[in-house]
C-alpha atoms as a PDB file:
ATOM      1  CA  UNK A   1     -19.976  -2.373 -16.955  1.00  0.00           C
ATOM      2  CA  UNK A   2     -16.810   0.147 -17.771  1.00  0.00           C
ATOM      3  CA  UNK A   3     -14.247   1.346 -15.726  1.00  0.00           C
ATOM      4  CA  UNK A   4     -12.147   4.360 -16.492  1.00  0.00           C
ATOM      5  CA  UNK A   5      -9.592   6.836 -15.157  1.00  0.00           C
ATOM      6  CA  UNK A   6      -8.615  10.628 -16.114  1.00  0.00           C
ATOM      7  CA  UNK A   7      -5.000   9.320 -14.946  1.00  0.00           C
ATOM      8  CA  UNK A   8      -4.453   6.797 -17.725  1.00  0.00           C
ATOM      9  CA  UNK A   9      -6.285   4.912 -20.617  1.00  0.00           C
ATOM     10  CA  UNK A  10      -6.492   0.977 -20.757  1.00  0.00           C
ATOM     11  CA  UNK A  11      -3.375  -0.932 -21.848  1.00  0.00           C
ATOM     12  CA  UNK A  12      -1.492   2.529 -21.104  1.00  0.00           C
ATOM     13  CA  UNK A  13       1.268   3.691 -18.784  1.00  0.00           C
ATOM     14  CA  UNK A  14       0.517   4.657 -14.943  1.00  0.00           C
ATOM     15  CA  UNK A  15       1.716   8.294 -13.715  1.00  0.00           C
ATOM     16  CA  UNK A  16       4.580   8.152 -11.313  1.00  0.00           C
ATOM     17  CA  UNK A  17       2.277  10.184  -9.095  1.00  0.00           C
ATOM     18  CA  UNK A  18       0.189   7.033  -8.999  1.00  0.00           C
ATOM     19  CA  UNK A  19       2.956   4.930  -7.882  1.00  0.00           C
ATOM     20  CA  UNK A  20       4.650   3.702  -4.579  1.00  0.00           C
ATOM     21  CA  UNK A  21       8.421   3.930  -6.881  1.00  0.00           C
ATOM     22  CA  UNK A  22       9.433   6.179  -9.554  1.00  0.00           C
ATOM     23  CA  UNK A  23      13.311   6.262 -11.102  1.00  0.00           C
ATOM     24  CA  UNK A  24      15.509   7.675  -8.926  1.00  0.00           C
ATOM     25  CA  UNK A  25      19.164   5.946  -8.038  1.00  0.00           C
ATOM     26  CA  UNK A  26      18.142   3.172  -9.245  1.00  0.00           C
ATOM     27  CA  UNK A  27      14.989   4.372  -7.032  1.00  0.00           C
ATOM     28  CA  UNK A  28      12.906   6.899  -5.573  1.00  0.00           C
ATOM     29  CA  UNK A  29       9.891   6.890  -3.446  1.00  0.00           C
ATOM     30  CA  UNK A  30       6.795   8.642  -5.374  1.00  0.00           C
ATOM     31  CA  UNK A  31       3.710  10.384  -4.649  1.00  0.00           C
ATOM     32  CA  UNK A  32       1.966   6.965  -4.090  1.00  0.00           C
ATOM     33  CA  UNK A  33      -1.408   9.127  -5.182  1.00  0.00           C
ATOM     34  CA  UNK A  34      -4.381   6.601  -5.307  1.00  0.00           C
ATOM     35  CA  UNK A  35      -5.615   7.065  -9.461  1.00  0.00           C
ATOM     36  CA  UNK A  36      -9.249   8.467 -10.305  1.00  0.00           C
ATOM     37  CA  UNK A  37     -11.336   5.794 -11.127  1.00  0.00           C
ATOM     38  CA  UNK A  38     -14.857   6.210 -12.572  1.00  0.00           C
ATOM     39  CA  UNK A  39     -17.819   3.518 -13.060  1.00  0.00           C
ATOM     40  CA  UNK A  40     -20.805   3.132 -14.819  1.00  0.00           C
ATOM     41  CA  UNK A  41     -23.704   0.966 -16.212  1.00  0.00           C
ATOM     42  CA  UNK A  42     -23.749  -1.591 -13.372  1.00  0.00           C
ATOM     43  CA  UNK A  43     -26.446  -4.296 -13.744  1.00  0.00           C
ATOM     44  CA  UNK A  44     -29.871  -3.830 -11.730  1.00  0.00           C
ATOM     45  CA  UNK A  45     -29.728  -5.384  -8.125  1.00  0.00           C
ATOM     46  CA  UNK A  46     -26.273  -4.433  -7.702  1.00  0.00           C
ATOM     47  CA  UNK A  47     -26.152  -3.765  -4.377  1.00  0.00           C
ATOM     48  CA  UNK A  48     -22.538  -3.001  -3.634  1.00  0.00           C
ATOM     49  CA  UNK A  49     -19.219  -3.162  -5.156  1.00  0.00           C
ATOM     50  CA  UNK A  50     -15.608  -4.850  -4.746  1.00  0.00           C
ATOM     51  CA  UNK A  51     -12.729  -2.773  -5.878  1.00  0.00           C
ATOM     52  CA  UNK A  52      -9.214  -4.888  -6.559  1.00  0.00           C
ATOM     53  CA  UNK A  53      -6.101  -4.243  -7.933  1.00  0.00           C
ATOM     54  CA  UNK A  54      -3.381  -6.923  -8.759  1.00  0.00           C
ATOM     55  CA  UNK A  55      -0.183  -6.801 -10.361  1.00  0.00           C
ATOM     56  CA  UNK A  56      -0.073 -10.110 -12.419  1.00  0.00           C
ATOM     57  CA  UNK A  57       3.589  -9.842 -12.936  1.00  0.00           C
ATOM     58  CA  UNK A  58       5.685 -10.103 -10.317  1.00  0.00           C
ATOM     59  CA  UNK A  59       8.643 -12.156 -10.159  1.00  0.00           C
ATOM     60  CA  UNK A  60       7.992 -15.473  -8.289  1.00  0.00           C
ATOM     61  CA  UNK A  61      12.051 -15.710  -7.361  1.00  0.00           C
ATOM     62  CA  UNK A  62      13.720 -12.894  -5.805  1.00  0.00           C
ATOM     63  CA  UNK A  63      17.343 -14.037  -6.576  1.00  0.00           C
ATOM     64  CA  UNK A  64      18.013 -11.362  -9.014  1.00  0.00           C
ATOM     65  CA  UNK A  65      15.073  -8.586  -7.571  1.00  0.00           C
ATOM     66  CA  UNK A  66      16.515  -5.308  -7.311  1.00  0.00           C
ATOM     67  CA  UNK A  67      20.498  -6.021  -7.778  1.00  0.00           C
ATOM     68  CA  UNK A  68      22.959  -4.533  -9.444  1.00  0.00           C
ATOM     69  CA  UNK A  69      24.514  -6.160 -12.113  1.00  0.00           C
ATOM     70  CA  UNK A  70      21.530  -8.177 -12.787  1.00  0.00           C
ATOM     71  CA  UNK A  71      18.308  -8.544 -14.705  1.00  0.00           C
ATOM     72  CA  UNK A  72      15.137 -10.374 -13.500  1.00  0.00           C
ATOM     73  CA  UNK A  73      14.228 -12.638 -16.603  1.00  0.00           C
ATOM     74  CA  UNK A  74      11.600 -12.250 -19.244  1.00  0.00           C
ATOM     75  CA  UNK A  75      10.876 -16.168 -18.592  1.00  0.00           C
ATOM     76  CA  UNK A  76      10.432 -16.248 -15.032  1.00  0.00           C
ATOM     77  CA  UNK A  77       7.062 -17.706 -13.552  1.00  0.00           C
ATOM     78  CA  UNK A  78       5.469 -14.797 -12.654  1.00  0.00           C
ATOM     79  CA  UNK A  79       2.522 -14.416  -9.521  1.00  0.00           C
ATOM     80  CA  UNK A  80       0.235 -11.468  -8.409  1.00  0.00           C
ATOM     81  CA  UNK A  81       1.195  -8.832  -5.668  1.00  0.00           C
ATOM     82  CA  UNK A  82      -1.820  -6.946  -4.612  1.00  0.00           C
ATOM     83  CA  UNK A  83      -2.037  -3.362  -4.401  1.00  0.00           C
ATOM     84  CA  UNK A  84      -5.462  -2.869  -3.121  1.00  0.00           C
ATOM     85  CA  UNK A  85      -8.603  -4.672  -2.019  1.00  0.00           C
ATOM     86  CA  UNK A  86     -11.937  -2.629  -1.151  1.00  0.00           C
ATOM     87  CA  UNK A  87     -15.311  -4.160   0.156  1.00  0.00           C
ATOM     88  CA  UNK A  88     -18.582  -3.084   1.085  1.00  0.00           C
ATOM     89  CA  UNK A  89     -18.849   0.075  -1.277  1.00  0.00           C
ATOM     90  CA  UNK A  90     -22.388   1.877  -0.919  1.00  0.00           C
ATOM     91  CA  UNK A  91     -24.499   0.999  -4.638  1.00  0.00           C
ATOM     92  CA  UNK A  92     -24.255   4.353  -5.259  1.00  0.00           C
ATOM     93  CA  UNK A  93     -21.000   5.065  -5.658  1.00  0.00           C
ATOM     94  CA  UNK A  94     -19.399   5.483  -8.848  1.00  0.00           C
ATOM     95  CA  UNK A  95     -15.881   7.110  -8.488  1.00  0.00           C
ATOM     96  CA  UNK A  96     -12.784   7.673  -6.617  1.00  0.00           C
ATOM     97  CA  UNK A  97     -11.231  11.387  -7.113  1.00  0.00           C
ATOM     98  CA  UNK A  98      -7.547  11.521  -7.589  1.00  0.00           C
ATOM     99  CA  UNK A  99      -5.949  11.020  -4.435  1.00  0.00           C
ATOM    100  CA  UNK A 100      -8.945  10.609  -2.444  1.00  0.00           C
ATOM    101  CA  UNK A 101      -8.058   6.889  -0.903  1.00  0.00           C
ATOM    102  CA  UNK A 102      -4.269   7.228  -0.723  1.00  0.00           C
ATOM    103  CA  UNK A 103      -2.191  10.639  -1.301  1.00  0.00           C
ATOM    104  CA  UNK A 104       1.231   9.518   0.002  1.00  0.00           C
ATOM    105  CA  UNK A 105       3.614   6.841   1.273  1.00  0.00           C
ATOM    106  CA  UNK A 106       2.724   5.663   5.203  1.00  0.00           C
ATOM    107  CA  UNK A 107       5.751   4.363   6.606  1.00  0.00           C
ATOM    108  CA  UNK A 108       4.637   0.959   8.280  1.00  0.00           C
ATOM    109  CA  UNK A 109       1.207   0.950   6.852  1.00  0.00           C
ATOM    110  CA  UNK A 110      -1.921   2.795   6.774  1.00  0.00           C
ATOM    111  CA  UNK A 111      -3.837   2.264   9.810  1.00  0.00           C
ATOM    112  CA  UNK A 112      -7.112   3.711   8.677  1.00  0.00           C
ATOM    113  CA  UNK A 113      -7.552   3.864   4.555  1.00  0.00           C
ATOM    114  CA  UNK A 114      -9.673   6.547   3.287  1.00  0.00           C
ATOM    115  CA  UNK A 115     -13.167   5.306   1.359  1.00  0.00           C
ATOM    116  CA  UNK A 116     -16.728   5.556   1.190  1.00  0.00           C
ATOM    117  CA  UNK A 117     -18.436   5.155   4.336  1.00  0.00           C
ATOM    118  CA  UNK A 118     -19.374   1.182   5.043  1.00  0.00           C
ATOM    119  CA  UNK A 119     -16.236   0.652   3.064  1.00  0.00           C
ATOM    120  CA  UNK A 120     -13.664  -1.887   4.312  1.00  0.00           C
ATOM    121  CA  UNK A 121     -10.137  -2.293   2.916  1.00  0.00           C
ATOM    122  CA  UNK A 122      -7.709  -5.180   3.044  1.00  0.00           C
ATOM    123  CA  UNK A 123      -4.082  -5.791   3.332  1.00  0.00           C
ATOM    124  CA  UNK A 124      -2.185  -5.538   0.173  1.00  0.00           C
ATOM    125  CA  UNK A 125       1.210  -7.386  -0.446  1.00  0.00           C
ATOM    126  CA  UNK A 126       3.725  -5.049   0.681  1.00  0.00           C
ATOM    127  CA  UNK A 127       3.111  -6.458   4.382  1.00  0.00           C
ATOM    128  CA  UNK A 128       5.136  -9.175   3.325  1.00  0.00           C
ATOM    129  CA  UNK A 129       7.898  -7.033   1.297  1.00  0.00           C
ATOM    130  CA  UNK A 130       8.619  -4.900   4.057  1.00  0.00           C
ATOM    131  CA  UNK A 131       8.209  -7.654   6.416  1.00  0.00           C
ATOM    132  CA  UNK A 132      11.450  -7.515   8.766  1.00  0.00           C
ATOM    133  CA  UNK A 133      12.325  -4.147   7.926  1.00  0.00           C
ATOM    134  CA  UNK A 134      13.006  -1.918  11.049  1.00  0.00           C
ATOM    135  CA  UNK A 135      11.668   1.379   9.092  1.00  0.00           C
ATOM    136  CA  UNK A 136       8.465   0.311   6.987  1.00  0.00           C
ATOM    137  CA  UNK A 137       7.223  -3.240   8.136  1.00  0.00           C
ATOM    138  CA  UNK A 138       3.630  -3.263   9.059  1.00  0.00           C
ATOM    139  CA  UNK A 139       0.660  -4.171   8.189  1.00  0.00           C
ATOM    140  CA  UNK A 140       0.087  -2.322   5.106  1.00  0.00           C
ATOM    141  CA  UNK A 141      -3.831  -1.120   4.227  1.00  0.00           C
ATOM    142  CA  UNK A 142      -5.892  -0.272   1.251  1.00  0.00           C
ATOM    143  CA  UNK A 143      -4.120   1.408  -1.790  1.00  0.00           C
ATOM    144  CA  UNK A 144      -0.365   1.505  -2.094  1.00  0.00           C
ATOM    145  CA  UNK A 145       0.460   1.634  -5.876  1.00  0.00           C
ATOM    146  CA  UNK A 146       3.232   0.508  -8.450  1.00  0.00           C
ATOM    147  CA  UNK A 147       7.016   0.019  -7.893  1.00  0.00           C
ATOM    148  CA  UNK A 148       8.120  -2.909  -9.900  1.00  0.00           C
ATOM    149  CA  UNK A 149      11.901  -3.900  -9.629  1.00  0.00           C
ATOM    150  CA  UNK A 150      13.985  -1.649 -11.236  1.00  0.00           C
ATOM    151  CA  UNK A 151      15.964  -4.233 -13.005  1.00  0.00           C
ATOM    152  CA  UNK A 152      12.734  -5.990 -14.443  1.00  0.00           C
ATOM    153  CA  UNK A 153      12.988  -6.980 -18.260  1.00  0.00           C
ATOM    154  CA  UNK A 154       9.000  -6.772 -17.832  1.00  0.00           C
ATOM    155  CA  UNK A 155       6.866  -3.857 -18.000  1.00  0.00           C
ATOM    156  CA  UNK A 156       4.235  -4.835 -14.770  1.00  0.00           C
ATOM    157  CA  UNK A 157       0.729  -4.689 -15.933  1.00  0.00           C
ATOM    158  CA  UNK A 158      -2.017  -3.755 -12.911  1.00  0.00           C
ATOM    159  CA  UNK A 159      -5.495  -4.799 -13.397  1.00  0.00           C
ATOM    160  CA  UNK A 160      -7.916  -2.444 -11.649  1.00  0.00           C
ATOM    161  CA  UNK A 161     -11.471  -4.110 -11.580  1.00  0.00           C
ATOM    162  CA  UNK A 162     -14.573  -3.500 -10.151  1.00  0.00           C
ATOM    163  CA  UNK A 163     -16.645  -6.162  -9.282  1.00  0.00           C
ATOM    164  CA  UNK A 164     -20.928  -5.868  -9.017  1.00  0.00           C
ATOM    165  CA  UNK A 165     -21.924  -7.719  -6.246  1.00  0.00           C
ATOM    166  CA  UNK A 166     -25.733  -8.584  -5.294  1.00  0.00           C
ATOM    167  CA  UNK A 167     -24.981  -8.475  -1.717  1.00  0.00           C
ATOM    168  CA  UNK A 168     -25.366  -4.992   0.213  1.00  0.00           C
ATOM    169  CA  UNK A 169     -22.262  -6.136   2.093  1.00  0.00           C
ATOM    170  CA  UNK A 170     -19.396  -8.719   2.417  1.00  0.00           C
ATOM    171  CA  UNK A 171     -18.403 -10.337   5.973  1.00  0.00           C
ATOM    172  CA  UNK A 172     -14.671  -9.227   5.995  1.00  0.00           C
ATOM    173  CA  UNK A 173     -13.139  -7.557   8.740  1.00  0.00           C
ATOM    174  CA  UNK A 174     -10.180  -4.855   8.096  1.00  0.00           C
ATOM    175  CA  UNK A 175      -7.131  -6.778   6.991  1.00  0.00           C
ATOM    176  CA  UNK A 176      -8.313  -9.255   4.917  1.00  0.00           C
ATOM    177  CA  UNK A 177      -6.232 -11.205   2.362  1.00  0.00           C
ATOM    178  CA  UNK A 178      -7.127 -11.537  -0.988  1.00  0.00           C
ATOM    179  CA  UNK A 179      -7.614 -15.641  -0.825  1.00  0.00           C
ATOM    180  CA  UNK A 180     -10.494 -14.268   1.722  1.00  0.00           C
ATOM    181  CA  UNK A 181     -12.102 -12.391  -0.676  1.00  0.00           C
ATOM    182  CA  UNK A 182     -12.287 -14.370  -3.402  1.00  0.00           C
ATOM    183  CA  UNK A 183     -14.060 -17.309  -0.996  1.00  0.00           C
ATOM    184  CA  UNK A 184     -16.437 -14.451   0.246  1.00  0.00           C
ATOM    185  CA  UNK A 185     -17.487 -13.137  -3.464  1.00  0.00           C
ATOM    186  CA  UNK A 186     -18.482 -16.071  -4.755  1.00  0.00           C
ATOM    187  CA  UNK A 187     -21.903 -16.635  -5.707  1.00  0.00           C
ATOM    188  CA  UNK A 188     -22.359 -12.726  -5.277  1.00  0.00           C
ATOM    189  CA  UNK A 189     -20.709 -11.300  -8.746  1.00  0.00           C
ATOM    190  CA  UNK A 190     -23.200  -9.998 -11.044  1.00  0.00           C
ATOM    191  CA  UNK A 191     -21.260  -8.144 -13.349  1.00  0.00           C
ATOM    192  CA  UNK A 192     -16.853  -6.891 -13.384  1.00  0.00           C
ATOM    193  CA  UNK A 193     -15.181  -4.309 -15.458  1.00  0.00           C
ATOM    194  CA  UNK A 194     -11.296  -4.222 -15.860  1.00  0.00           C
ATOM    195  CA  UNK A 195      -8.630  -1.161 -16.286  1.00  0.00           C
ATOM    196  CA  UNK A 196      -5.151  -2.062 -16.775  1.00  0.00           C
ATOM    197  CA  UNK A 197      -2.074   0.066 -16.768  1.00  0.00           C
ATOM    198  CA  UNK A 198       1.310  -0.380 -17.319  1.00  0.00           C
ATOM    199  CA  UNK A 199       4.395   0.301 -15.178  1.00  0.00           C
ATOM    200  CA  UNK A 200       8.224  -0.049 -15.140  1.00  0.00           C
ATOM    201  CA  UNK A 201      10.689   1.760 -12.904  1.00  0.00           C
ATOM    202  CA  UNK A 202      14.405   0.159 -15.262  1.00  0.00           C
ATOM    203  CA  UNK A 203      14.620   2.428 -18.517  1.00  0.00           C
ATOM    204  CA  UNK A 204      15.469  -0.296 -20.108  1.00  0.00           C
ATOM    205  CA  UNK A 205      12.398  -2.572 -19.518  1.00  0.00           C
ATOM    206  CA  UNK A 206       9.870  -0.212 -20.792  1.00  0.00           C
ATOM    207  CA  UNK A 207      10.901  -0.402 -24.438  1.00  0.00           C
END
């Protein structure tokens, strides 16, 4: 299988348009524009796919996230933040216009996600960021894109990957966490195909 975007190339940087954060003072909210994706040469008997995307490099302590006068570490254990999780797309899809899932920043969370009909989205991580907050915390649905800390000495790297499934359709109700997919997928995978892009919001971090 492949996977490709018209917004950026594999191992390359990610448009602030595609982003949640862009530079600002220290930052600004973006566009938050959900990328094109494209896919092809899926294996016969795929009957659906599994769209995830999961930033492998987020800091696992927040002590120094975001403050002035300080940088997050290079050697800091690092986890995943997800940015999106999409079941239950129809075989015979094979791309996602620019734009077409997400095209701005919900305060609180998107309620009902754009996708392909049958299509079921699940949380992604910045339910828990925003947790608390009186102005964005929700429950936060389907695509919501990069915005790493701006005093990161790590450029983020998002892995976009489409996933071949030989089941027409995944038992996962709107709002599911990644731990849930992963438990549902297995034994269904046929075939995956990975896009990664790069991302950094601190000058600085993305030398």
């Amino acid at each position: 299988m492949q996977l490709r975007s018209d917004n950026f190339a594999d191992g390359q940087p990610i448009p602030a348009a595609n982003a949640f954060g862009k530079p600002g003072a220290p930052v600004a909210l973006s566009d938050n524009r959900s990328p094109h994706l494209a896919w092809r040469d899926a294996p016969e008997g795929t009957r659906s796919f599994v769209l995830t995307c999961i930033d492998v490099d987020v800091p696992s302590r927040g002590d120094d996230v975001n403050k002035e006068g300080r940088v997050v570490p290079a050697d800091l254990p690092r986890v995943e933040f997800v940015h999106w999780l999409m079941v239950n797309i129809p075989a015979e899809c094979g791309e996602f216009d620019e734009g077409a899932c997400c095209d701005g920043i919900t305060p609180r969370g998107k309620r009902d996600p754009l996708g392909p009909p049958g299509s079921v989205q699940g949380l992604n991580d910045y339910t828990g960021w925003f947790a608390g907050d009186a102005g964005m915390g929700g429950d936060y649905l389907g695509y919501d894109g990069p915005c790493p800390p701006w005093n990161d000495s790590l450029v983020h790297h998002y892995h976009f990957r489409i996933h071949a499934l030989g089941a027409a359709k995944l038992e996962l109700s709107r709002g599911f966490t990644l731990a849930e997919l992963r438990m549902a997928m297995r034994g269904h995978v046929l075939a995956e195909a990975e896009l990664v892009g790069t991302y950094a919001i601190r000058p600085a971090s993305a030398t």
